[in-house]
PDB file of N, CA and C in Angstrom:
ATOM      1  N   UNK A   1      48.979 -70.082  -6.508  1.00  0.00           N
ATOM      2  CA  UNK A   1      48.232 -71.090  -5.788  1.00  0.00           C
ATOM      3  C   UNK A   1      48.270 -70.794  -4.286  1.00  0.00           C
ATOM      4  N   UNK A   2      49.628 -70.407  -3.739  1.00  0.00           N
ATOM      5  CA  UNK A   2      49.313 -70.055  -2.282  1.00  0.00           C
ATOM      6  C   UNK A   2      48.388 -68.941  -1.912  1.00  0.00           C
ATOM      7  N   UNK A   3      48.659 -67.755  -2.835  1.00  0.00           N
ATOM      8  CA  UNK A   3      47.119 -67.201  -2.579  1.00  0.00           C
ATOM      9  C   UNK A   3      46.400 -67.210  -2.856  1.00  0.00           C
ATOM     10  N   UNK A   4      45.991 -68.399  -3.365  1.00  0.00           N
ATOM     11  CA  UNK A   4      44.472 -68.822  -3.171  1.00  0.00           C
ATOM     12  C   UNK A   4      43.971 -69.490  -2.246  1.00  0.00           C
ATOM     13  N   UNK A   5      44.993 -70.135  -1.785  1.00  0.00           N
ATOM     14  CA  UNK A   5      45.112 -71.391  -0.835  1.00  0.00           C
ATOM     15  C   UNK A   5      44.622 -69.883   0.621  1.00  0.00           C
ATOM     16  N   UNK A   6      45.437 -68.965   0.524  1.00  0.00           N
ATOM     17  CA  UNK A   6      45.394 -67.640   1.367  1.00  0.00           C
ATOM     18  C   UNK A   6      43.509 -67.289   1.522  1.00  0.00           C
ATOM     19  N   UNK A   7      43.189 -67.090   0.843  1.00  0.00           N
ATOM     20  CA  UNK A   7      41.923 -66.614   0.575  1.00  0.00           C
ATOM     21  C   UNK A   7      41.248 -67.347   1.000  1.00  0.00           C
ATOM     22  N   UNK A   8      41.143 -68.827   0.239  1.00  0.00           N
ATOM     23  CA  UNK A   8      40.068 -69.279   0.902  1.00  0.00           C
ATOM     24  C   UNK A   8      39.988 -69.725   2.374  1.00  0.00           C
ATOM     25  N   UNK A   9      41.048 -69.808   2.677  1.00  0.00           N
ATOM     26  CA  UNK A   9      40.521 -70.161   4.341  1.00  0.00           C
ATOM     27  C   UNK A   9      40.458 -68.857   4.942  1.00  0.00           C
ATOM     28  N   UNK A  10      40.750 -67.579   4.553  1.00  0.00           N
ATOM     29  CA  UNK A  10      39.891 -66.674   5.268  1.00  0.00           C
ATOM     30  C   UNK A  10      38.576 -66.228   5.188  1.00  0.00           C
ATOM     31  N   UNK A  11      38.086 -66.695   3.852  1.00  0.00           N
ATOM     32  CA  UNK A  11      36.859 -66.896   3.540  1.00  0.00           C
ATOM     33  C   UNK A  11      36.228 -67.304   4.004  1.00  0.00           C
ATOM     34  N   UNK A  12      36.400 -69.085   4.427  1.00  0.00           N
ATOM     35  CA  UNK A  12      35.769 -69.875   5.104  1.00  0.00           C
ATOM     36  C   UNK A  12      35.809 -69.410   6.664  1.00  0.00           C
ATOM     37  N   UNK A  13      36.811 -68.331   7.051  1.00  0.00           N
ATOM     38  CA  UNK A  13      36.923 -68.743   8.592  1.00  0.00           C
ATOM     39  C   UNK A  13      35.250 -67.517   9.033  1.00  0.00           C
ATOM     40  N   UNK A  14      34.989 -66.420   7.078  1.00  0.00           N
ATOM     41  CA  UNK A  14      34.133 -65.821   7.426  1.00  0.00           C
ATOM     42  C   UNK A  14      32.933 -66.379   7.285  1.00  0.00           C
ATOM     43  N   UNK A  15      32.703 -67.519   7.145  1.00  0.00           N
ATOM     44  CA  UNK A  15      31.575 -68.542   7.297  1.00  0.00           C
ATOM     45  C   UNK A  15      31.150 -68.636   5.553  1.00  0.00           C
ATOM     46  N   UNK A  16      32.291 -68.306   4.613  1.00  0.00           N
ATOM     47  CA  UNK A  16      31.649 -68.508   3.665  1.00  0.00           C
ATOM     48  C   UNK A  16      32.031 -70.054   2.874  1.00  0.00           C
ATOM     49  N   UNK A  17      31.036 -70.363   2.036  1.00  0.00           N
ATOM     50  CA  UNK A  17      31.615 -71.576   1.326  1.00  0.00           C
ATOM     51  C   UNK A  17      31.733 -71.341  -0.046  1.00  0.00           C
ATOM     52  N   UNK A  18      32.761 -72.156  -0.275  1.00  0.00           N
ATOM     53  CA  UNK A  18      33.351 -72.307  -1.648  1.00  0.00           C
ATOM     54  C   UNK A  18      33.350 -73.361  -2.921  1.00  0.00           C
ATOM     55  N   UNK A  19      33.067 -73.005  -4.123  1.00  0.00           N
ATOM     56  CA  UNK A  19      32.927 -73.821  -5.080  1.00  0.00           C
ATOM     57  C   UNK A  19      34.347 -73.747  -5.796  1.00  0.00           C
ATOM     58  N   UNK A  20      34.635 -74.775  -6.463  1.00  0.00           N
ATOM     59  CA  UNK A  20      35.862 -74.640  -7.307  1.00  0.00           C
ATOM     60  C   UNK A  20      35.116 -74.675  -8.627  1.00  0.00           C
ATOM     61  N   UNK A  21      34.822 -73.405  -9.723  1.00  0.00           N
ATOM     62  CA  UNK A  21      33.928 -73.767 -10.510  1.00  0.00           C
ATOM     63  C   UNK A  21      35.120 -74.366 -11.962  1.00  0.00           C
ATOM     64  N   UNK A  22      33.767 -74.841 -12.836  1.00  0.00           N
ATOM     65  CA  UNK A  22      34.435 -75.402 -14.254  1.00  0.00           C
ATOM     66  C   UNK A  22      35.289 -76.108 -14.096  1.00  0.00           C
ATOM     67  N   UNK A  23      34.943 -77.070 -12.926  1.00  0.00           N
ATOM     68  CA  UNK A  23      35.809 -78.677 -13.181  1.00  0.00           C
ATOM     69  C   UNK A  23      35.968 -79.255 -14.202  1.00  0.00           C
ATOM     70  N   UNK A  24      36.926 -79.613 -14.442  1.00  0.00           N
ATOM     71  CA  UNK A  24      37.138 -80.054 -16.077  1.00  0.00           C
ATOM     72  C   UNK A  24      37.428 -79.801 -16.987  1.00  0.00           C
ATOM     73  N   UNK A  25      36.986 -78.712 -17.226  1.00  0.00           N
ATOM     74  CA  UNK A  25      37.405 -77.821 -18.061  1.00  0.00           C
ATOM     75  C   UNK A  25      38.649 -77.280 -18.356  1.00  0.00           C
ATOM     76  N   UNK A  26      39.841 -77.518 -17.173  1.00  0.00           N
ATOM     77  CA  UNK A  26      41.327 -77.315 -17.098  1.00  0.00           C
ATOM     78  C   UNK A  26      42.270 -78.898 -16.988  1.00  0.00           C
ATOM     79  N   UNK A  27      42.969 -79.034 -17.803  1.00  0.00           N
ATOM     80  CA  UNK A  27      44.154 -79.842 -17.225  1.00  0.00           C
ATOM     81  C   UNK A  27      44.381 -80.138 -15.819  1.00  0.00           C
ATOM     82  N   UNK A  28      44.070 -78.980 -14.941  1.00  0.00           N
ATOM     83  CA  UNK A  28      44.860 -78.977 -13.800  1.00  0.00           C
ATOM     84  C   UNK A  28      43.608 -78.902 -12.386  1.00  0.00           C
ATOM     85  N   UNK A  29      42.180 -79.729 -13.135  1.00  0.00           N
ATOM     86  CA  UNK A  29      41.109 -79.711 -12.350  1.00  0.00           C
ATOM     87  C   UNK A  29      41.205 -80.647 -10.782  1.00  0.00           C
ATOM     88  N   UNK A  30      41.924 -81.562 -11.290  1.00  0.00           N
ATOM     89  CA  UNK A  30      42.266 -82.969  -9.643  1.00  0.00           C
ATOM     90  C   UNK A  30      43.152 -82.561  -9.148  1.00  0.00           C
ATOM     91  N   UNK A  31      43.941 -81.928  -9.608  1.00  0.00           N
ATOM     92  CA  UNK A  31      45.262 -81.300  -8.858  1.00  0.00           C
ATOM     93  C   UNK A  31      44.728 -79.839  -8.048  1.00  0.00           C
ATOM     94  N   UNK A  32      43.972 -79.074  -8.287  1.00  0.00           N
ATOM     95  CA  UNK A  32      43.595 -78.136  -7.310  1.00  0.00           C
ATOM     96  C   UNK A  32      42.478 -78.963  -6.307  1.00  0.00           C
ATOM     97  N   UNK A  33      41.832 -79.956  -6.639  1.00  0.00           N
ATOM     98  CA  UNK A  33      41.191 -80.444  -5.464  1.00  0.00           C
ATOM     99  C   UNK A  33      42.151 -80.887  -4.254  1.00  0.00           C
ATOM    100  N   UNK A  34      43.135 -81.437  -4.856  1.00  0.00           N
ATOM    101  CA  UNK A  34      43.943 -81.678  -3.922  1.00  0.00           C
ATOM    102  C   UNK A  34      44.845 -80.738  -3.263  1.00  0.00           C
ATOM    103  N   UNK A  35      44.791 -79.466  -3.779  1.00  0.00           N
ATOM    104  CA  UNK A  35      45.654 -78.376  -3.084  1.00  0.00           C
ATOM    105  C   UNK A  35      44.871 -77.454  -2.458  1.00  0.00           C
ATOM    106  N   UNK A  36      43.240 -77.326  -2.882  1.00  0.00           N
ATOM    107  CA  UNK A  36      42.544 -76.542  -2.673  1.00  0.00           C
ATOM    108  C   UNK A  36      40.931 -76.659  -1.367  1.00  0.00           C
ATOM    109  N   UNK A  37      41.141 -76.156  -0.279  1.00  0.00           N
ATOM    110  CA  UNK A  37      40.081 -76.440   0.921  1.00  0.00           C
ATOM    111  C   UNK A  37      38.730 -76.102   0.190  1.00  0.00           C
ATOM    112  N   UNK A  38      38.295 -76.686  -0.669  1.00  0.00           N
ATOM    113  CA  UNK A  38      36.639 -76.032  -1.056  1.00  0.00           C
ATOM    114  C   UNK A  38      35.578 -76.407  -0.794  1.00  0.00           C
ATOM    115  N   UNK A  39      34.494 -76.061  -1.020  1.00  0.00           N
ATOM    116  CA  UNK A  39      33.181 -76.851  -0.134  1.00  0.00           C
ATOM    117  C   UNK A  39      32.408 -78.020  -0.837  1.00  0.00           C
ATOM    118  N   UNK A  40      32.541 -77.323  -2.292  1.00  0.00           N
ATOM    119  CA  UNK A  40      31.908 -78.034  -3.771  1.00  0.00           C
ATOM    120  C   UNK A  40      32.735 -77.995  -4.744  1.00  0.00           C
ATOM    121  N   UNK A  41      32.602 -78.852  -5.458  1.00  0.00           N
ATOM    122  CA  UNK A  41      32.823 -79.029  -6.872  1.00  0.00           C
ATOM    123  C   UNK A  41      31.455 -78.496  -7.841  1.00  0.00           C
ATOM    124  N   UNK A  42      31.610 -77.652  -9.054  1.00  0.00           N
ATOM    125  CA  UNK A  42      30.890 -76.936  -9.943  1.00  0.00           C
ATOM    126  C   UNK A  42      31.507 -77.597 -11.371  1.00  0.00           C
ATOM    127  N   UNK A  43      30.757 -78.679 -11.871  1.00  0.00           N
ATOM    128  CA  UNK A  43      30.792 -79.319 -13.285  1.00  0.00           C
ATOM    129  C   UNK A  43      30.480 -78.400 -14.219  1.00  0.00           C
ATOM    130  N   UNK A  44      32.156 -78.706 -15.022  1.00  0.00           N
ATOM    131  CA  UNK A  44      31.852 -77.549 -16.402  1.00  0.00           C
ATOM    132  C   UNK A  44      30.486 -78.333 -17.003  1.00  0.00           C
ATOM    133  N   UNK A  45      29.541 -77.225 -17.382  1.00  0.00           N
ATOM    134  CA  UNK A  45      28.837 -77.659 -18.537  1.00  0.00           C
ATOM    135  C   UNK A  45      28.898 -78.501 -19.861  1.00  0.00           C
ATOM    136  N   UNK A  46      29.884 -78.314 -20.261  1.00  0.00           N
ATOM    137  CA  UNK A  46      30.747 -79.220 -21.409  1.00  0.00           C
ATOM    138  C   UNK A  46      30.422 -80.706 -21.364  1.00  0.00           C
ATOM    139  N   UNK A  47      29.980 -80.582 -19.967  1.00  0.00           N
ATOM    140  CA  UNK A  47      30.060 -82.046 -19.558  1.00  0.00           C
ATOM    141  C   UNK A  47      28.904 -82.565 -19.637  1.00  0.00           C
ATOM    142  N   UNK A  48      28.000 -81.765 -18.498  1.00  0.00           N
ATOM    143  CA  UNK A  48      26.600 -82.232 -18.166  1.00  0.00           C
ATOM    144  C   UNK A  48      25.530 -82.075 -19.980  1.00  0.00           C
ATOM    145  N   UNK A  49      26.261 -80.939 -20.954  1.00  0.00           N
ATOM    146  CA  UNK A  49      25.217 -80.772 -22.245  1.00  0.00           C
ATOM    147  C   UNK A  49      25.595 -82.540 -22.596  1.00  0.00           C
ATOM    148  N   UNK A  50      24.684 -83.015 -22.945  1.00  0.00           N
ATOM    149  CA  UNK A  50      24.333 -83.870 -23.771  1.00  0.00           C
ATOM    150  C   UNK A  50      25.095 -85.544 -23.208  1.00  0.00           C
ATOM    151  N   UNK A  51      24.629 -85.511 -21.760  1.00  0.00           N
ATOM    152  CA  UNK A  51      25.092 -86.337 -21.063  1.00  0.00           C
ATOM    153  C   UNK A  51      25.072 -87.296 -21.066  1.00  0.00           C
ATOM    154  N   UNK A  52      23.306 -87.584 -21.436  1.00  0.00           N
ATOM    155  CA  UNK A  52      22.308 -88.968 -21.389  1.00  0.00           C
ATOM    156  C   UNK A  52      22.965 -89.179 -23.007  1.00  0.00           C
ATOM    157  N   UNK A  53      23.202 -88.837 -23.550  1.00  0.00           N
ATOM    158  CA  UNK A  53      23.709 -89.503 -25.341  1.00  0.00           C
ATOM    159  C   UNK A  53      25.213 -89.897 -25.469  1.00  0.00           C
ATOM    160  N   UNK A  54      25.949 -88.941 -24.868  1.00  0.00           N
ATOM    161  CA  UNK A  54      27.467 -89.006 -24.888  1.00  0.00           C
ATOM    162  C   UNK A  54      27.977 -90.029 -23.826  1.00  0.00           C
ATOM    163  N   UNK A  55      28.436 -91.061 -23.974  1.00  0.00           N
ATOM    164  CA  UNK A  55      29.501 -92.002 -23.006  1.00  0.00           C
ATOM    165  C   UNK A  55      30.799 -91.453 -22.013  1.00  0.00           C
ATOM    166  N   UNK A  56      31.215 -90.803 -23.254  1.00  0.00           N
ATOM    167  CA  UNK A  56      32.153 -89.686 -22.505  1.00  0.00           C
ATOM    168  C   UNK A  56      31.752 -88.769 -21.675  1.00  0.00           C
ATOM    169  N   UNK A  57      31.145 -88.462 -21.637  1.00  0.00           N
ATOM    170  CA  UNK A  57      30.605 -87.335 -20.885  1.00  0.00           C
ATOM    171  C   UNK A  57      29.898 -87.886 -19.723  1.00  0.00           C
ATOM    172  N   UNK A  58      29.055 -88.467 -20.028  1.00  0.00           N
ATOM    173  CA  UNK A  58      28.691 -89.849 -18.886  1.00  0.00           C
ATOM    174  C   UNK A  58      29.968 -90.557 -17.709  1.00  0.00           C
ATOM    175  N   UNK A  59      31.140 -90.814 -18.400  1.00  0.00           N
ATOM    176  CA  UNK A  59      31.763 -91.987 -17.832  1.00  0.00           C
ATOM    177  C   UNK A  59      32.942 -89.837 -16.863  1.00  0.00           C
ATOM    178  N   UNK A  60      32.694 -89.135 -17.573  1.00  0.00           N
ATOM    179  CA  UNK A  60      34.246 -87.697 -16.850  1.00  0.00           C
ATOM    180  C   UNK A  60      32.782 -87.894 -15.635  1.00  0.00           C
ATOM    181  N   UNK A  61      31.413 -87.325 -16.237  1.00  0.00           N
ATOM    182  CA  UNK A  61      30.790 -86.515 -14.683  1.00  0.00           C
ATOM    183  C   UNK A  61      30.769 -87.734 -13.921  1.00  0.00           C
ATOM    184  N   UNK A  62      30.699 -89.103 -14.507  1.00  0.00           N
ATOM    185  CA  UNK A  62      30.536 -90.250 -12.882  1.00  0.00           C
ATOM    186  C   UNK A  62      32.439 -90.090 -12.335  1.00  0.00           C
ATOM    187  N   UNK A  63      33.347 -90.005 -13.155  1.00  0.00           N
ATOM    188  CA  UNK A  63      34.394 -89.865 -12.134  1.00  0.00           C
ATOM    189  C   UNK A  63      34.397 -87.956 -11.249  1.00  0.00           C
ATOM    190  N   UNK A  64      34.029 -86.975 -11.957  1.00  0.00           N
ATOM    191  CA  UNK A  64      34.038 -86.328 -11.187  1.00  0.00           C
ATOM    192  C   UNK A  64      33.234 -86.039 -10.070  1.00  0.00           C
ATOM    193  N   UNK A  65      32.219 -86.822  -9.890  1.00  0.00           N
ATOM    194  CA  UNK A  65      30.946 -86.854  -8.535  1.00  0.00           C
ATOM    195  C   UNK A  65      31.840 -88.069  -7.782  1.00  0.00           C
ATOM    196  N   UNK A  66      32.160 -89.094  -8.223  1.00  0.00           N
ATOM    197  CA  UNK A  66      33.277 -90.176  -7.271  1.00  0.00           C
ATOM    198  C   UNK A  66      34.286 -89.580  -6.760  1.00  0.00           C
ATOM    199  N   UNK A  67      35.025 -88.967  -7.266  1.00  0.00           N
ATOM    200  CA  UNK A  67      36.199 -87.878  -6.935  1.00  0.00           C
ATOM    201  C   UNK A  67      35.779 -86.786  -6.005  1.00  0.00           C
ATOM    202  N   UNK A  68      34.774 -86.394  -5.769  1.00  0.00           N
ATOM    203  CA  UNK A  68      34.340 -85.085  -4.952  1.00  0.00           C
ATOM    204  C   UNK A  68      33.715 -85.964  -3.650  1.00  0.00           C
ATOM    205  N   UNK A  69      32.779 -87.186  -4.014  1.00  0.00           N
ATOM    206  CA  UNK A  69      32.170 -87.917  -3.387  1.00  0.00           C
ATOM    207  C   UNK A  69      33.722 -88.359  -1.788  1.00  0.00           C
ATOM    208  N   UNK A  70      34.912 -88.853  -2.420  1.00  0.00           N
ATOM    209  CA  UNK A  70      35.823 -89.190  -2.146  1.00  0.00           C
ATOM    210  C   UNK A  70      36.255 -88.000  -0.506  1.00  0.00           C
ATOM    211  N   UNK A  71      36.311 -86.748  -1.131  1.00  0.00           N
ATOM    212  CA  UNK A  71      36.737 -85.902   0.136  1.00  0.00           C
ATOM    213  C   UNK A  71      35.456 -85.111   0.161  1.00  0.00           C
ATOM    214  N   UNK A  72      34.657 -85.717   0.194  1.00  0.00           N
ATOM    215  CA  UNK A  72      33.301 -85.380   0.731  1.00  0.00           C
ATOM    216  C   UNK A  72      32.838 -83.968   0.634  1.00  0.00           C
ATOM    217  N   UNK A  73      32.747 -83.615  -1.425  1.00  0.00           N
ATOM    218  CA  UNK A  73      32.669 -82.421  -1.568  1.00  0.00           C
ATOM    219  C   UNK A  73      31.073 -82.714  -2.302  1.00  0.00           C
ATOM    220  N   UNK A  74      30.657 -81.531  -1.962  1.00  0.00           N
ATOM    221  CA  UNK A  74      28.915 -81.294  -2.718  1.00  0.00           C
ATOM    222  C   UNK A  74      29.097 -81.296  -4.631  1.00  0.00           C
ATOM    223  N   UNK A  75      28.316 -81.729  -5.481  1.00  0.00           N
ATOM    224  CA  UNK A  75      28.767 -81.055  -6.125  1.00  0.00           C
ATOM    225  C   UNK A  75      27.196 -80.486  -7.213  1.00  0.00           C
ATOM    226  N   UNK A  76      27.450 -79.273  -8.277  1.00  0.00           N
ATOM    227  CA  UNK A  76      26.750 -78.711  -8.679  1.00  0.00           C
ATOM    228  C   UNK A  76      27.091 -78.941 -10.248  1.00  0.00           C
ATOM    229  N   UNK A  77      25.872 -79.378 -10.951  1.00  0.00           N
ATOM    230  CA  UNK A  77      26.735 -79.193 -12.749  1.00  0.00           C
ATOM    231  C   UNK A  77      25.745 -77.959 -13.238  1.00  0.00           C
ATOM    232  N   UNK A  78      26.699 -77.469 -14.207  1.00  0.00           N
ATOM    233  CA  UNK A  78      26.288 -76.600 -14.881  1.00  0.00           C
ATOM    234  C   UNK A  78      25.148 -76.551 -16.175  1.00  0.00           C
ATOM    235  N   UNK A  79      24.497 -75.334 -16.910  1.00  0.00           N
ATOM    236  CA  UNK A  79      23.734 -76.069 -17.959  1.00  0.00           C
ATOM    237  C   UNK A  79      22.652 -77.168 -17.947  1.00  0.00           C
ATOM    238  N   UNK A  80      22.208 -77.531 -16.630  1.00  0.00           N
ATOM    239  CA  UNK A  80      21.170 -78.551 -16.462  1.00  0.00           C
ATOM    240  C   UNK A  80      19.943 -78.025 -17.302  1.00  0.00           C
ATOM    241  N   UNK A  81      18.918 -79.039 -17.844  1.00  0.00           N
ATOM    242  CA  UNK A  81      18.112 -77.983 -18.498  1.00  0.00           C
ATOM    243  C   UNK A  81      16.910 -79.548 -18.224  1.00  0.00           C
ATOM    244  N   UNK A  82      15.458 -79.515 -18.521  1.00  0.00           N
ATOM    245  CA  UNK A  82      14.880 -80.726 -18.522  1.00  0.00           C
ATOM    246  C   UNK A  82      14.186 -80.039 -20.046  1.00  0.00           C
ATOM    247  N   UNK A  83      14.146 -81.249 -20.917  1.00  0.00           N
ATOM    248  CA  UNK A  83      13.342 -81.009 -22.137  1.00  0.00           C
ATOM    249  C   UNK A  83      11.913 -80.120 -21.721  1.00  0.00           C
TER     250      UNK A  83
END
């Protein structure tokens, strides 16, 4: 974790920005937001497939856009598709 923590702020100091991708998808997804300087949050797909039908899936992506919303991170989901 510290070198990652290493990386990305030399990353950023090279003007680049950073996604933390496949939120969710780990146990240990809120706990690197909180250890980790990133620009965005990147929603596992898992989440966003079948969003509008599933509750669950509905009720993780509204806490993970509140949660990113919170330290004022962008965020991107994966798998978007329109019929």
């Amino acid at each position: 974790m510290a070198d990652a923590k290493i990386f990305i702020e030399q990353a950023r100091i090279l003007g680049l920005r950073i996604a933390l991708d496949e939120f969710g998808a780990g146990s240990s997804s809120f706990g690197y937001l909180k250890t980790l300087k990133v620009d965005m949050l990147k929603i596992d797909g898992q989440f966003i497939q079948h969003l509008m039908n599933d509750p669950f899936n509905y009720a993780a992506v509204s806490c993970f856009v509140d949660a990113a919303d919170v330290i004022g991170l962008k965020t991107i989901a994966e798998f978007v598709d329109y019929p």
